[in-house]
Protein backbone atom coordinates (compact mmCIF):
# COMPACT_ATOMS: atom_id res chain seq x y z
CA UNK A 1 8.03 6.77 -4.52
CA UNK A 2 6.05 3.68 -5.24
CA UNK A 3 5.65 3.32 -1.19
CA UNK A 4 4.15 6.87 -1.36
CA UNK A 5 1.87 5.87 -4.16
CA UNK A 6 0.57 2.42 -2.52
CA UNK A 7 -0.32 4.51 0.52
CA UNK A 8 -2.15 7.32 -1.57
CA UNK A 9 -4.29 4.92 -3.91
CA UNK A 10 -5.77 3.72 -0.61
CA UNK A 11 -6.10 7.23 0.65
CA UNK A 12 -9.06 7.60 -1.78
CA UNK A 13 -10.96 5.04 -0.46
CA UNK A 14 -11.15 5.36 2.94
CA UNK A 15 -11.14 8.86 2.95
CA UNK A 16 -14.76 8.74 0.89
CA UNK A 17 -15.84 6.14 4.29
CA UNK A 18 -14.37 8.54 6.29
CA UNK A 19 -16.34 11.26 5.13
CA UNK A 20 -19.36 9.56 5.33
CA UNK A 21 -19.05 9.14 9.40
CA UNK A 22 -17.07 12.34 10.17
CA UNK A 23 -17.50 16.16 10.20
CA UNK A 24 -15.27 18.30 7.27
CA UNK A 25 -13.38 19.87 9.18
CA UNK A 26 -13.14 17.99 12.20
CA UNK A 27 -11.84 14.95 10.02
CA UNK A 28 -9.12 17.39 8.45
CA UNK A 29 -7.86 18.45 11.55
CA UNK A 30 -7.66 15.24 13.46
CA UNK A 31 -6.11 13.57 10.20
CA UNK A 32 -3.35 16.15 10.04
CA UNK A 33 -3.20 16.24 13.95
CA UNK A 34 -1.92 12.62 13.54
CA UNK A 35 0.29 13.07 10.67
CA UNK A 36 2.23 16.30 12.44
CA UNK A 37 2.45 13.94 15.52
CA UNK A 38 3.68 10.59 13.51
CA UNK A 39 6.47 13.42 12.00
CA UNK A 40 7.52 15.10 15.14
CA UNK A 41 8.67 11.56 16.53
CA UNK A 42 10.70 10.85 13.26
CA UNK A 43 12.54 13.99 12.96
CA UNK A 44 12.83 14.25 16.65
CA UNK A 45 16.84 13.97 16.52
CA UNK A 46 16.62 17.26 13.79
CA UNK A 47 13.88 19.55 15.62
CA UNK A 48 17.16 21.99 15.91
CA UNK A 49 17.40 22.38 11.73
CA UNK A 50 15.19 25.76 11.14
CA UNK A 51 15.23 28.29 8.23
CA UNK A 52 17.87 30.56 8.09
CA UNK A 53 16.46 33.05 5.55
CA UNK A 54 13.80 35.20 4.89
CA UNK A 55 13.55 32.91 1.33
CA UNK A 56 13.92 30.01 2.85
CA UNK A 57 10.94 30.89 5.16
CA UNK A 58 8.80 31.77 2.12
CA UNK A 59 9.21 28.53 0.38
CA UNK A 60 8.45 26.65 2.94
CA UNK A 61 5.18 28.88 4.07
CA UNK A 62 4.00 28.37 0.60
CA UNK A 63 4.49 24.77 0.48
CA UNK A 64 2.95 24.52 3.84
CA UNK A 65 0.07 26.59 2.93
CA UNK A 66 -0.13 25.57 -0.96
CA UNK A 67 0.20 22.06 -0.65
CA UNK A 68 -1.42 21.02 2.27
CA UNK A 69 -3.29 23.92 3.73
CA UNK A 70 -5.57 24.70 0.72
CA UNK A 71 -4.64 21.58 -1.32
CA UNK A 72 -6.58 19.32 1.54
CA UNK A 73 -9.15 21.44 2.09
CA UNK A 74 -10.40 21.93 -2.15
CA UNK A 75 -9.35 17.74 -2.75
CA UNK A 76 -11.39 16.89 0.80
CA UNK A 77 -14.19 19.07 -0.44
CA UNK A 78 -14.19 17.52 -4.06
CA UNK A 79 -14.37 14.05 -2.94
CA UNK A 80 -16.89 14.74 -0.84
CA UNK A 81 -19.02 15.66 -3.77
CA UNK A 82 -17.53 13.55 -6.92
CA UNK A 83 -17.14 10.38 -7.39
CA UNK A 84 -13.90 8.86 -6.70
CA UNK A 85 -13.90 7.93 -10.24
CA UNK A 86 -13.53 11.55 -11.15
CA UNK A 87 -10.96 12.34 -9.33
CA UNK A 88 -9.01 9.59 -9.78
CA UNK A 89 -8.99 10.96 -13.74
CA UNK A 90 -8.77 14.48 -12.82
CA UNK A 91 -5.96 13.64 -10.47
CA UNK A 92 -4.37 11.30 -13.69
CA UNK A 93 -3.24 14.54 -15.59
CA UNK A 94 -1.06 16.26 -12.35
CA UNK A 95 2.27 14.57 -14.75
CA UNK A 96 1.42 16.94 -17.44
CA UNK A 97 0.37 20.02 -15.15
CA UNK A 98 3.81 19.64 -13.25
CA UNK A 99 6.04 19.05 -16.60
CA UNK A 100 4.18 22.14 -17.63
CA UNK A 101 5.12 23.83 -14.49
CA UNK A 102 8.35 22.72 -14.69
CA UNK A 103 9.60 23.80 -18.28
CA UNK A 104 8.13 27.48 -17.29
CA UNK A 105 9.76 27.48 -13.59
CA UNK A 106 13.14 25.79 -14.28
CA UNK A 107 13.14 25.46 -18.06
CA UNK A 108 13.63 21.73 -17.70
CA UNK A 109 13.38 20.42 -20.88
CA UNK A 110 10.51 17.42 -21.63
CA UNK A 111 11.90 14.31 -22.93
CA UNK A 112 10.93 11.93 -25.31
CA UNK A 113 10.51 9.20 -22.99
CA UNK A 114 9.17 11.56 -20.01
CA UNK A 115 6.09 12.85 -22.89
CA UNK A 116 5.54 8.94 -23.67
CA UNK A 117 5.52 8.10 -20.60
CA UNK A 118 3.05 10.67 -19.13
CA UNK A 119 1.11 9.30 -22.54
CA UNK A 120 1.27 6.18 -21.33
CA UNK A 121 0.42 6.53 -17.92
CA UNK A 122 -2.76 9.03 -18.87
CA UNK A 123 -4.36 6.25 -21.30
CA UNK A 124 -2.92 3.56 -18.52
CA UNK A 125 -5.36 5.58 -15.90
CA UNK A 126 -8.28 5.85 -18.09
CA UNK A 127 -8.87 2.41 -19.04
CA UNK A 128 -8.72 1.65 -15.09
CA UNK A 129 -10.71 4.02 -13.63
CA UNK A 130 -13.30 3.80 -16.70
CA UNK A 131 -12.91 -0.07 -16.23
CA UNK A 132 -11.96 0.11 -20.02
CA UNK A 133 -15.56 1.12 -21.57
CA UNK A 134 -16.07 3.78 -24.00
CA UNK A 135 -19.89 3.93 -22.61
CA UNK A 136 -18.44 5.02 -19.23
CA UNK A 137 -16.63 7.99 -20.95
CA UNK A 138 -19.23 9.53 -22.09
CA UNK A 139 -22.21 8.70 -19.23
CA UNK A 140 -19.40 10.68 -16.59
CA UNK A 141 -21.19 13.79 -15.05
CA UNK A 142 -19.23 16.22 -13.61
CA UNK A 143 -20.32 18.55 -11.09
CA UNK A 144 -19.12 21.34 -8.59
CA UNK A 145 -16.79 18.82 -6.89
CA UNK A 146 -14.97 18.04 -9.76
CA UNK A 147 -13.90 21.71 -9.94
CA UNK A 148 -12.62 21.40 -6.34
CA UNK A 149 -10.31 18.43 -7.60
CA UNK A 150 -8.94 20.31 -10.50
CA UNK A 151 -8.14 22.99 -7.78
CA UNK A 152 -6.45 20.26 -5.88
CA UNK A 153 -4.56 19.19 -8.83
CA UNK A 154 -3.43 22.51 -9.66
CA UNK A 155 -2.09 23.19 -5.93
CA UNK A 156 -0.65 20.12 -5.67
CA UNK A 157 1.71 20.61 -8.57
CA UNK A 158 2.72 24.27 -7.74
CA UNK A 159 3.34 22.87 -4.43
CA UNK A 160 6.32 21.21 -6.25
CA UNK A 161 8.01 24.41 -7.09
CA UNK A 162 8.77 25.44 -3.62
CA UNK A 163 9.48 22.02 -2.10
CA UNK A 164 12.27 21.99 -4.88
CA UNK A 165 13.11 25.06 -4.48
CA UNK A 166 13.52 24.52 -0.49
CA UNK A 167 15.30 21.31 -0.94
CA UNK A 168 17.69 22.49 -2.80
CA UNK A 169 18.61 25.32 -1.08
CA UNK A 170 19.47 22.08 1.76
CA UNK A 171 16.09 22.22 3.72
CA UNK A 172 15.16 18.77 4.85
CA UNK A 173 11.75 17.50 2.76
CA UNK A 174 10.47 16.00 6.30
CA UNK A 175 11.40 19.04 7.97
CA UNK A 176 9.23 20.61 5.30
CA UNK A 177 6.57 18.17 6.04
CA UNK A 178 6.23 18.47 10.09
CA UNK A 179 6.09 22.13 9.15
CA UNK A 180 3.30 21.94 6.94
CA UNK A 181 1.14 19.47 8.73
CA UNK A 182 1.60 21.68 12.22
CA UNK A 183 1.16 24.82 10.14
CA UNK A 184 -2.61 22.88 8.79
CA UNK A 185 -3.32 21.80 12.28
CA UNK A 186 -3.61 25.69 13.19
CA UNK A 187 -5.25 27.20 10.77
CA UNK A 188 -8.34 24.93 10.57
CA UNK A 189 -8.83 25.22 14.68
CA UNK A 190 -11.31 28.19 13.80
CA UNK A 191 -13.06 25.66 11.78
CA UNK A 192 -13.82 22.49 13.97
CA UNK A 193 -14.42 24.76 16.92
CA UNK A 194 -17.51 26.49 14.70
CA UNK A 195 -18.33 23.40 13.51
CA UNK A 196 -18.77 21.31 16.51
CA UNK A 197 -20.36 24.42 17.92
CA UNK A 198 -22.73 24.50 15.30
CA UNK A 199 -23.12 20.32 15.69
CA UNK A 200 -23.31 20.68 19.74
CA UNK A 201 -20.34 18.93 20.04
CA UNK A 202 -21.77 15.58 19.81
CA UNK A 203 -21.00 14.65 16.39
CA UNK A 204 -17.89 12.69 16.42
CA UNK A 205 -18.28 8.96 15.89
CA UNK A 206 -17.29 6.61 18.80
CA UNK A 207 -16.87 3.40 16.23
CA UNK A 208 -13.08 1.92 17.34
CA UNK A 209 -12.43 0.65 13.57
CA UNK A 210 -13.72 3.96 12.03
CA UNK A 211 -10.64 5.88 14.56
CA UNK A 212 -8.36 2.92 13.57
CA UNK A 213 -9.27 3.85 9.83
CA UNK A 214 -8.35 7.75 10.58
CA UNK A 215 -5.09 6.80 12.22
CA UNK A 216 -3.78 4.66 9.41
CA UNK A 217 -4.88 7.48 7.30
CA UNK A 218 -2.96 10.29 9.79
CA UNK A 219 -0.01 8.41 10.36
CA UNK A 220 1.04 6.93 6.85
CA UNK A 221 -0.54 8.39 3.58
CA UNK A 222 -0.70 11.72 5.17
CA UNK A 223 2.10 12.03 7.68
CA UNK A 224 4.66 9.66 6.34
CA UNK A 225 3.73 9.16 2.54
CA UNK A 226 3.98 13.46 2.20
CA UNK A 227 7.27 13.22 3.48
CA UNK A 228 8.47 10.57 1.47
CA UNK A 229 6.96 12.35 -1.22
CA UNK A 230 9.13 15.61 -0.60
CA UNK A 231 12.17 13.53 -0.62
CA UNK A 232 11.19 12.20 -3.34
CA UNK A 233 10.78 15.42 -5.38
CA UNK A 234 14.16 16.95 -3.82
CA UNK A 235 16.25 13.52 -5.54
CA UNK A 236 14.01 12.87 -8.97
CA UNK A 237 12.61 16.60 -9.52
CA UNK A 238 8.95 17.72 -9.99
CA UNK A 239 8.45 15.99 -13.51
CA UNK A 240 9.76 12.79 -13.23
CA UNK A 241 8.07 12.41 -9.53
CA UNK A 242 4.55 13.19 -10.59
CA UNK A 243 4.67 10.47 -13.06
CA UNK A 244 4.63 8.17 -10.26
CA UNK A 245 1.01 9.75 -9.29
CA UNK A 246 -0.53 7.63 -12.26
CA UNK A 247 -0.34 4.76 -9.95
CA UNK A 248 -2.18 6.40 -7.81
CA UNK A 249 -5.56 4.88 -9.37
CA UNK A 250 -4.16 2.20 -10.00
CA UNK A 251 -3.48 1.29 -6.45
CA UNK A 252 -7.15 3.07 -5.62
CA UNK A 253 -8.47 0.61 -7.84
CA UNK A 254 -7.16 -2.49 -6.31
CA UNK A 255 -7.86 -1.27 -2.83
CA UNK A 256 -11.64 -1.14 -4.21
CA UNK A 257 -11.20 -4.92 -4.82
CA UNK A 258 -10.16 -5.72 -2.09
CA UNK A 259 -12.38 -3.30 0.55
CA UNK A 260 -15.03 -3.15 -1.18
CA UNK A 261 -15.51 -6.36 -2.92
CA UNK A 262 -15.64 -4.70 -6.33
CA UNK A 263 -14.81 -6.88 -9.49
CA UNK A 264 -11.14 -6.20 -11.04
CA UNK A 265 -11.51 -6.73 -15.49
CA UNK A 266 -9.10 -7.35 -17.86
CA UNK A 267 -8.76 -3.62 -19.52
CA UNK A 268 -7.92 -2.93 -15.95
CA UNK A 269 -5.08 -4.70 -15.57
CA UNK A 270 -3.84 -3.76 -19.22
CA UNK A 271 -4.07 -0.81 -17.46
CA UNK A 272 -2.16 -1.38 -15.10
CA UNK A 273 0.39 -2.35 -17.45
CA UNK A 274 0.56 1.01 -19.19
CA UNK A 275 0.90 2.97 -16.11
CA UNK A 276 3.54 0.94 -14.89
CA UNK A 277 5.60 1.05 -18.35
CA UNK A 278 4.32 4.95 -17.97
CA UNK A 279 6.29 5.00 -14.57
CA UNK A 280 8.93 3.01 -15.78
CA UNK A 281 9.73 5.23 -19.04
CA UNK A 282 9.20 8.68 -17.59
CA UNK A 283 11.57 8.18 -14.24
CA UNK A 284 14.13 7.19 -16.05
CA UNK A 285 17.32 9.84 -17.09
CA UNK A 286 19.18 10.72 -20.09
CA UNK A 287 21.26 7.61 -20.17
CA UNK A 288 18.17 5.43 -20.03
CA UNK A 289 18.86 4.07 -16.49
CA UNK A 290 16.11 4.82 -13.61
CA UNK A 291 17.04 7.42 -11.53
CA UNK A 292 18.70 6.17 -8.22
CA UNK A 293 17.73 7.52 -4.85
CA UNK A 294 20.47 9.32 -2.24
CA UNK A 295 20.84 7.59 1.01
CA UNK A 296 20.45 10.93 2.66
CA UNK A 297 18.42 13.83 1.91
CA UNK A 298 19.68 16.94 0.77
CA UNK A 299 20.91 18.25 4.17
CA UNK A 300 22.29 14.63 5.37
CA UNK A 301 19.18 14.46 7.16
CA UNK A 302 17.54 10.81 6.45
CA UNK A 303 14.48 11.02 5.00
């Protein structure tokens, strides 16, 4: 999981660059284009493993179509429009929204160390994407795009339900995942055909680093960090895997630094600290000990 979330955290960043130099739906589509191509190599060998069940079939539509369908399209659209300073707070409370989800899908119980450690990881993700000053608080402005991100968090966490609900009926999560992505690819060809139509077909940007950009974002916070995720969810459950997505700003945060030369401050990295004890706390079982991954996914499929 904290593979996933070092991919993601940099998904924010160049996705806002990538926005800047690409059309909407164009970008989508070639960005999900990539990832269903990076997962059709790796679960080449398992192409054979299919749904065998009406049921089956709906939880993985509605994971396809709930969590990556309509989940990219409302978070593309609210970055596009809020700053990724917003989102990266809006996006901090998907622990709580998925515990909540949780207790009222599967009744599973919250724990004292899972509710300090979403605490933890909430007031962990404030002080770092607030850069630890109460004057930032209250000078945020939200706008239209920031109620595209809470739709984004919402989706995102329902989205849980049915990837657990798949896995553990033995569907493979990166089965799940090639689905989903090809299933995307589809449904927003309407889209980039009207809107390179409507752009004369001349609007995609020749720049070699700006296509090397999309391809790292394709290939491994999309393709391979979605699938990782859905393992992820199928061995840990939805609670105690969202709790990882506090780091998600963190990592967002250093990528910043490092991109875009911004200046890293000491609340930040106390920040960092509480997310990471967050993390640490909520992922962690009855017995105290962190939860310890399967070799093999659910189906003996790896990954």
């Amino acid at each position: 999981m904290l593979v996933v979330i070092l991919m993601w955290g940099s998904n924010f960043v160049f996705t806002k660059l990538l926005l800047e130099a690409f059309p909407f739906w164009t970008l989508l589509f070639v960005r999900n284009l990539f990832a269903a191509i990076a997962l059709l190599w790796i679960t080449r060998k398992y192409l054979f493993i299919t749904p065998k069940t009406k049921k089956m079939w709906g939880y993985v539509l509605w994971a396809s179509i709930i969590g990556v369908v309509i989940n990219n399209v409302v978070f593309q659209i609210g970055l596009k429009y809020t700053l990724a300073t917003n989102a990266s707070l809006i996006m901090g409370l998907t622990p709580l929204a998925t515990a909540f989800i949780s207790y009222l899908v599967f009744s599973a119980p919250l724990r004292k160390k899972q509710i300090i450690g979403i605490a933890l990881g909430f007031i962990g993700v404030t002080l770092v994407v607030l850069k630890g000053s109460i004057t930032n608080l209250f000078s945020l402005s939200f706008n239209i795009g920031d109620f595209f991100i809470v739709g984004a968090l919402l989706t995102f966490s329902i989205s849980f339900i049915f990837i657990k609900k798949a896995t553990d009926s033995k569907f493979p999560p990166a089965i799940i995942s090639l689905y989903a992505y090809s299933i995307s690819c589809i449904c927003y060809i309407p889209m980039v055909l009207w809107e390179q139509a409507a752009q004369g077909w001349n609007s995609i940007p020749t720049d070699a680093l700006l296509w090397l950009m999309l391809l790292y974002v394709g290939i491994f916070p999309t393709g391979v960090g979605n699938m990782l995720w859905n393992r992820g969810i199928s061995i840990l459950g939805p609670g105690p895997s969202a709790i990882f997505m506090n780091g998600v700003p963190v990592i967002a945060a250093i990528t910043s630094v490092i991109v875009l030369d911004e200046p890293i401050l000491m609340l930040q990295i106390i920040g960092f600290l509480f997310v990471g004890t967050g993390v640490l706390l909520g992922s962690q079982n009855k017995k105290g000990a962190a939860i310890k991954q399967k070799e093999k996914g659910p189906s003996g499929v790896p990954l």
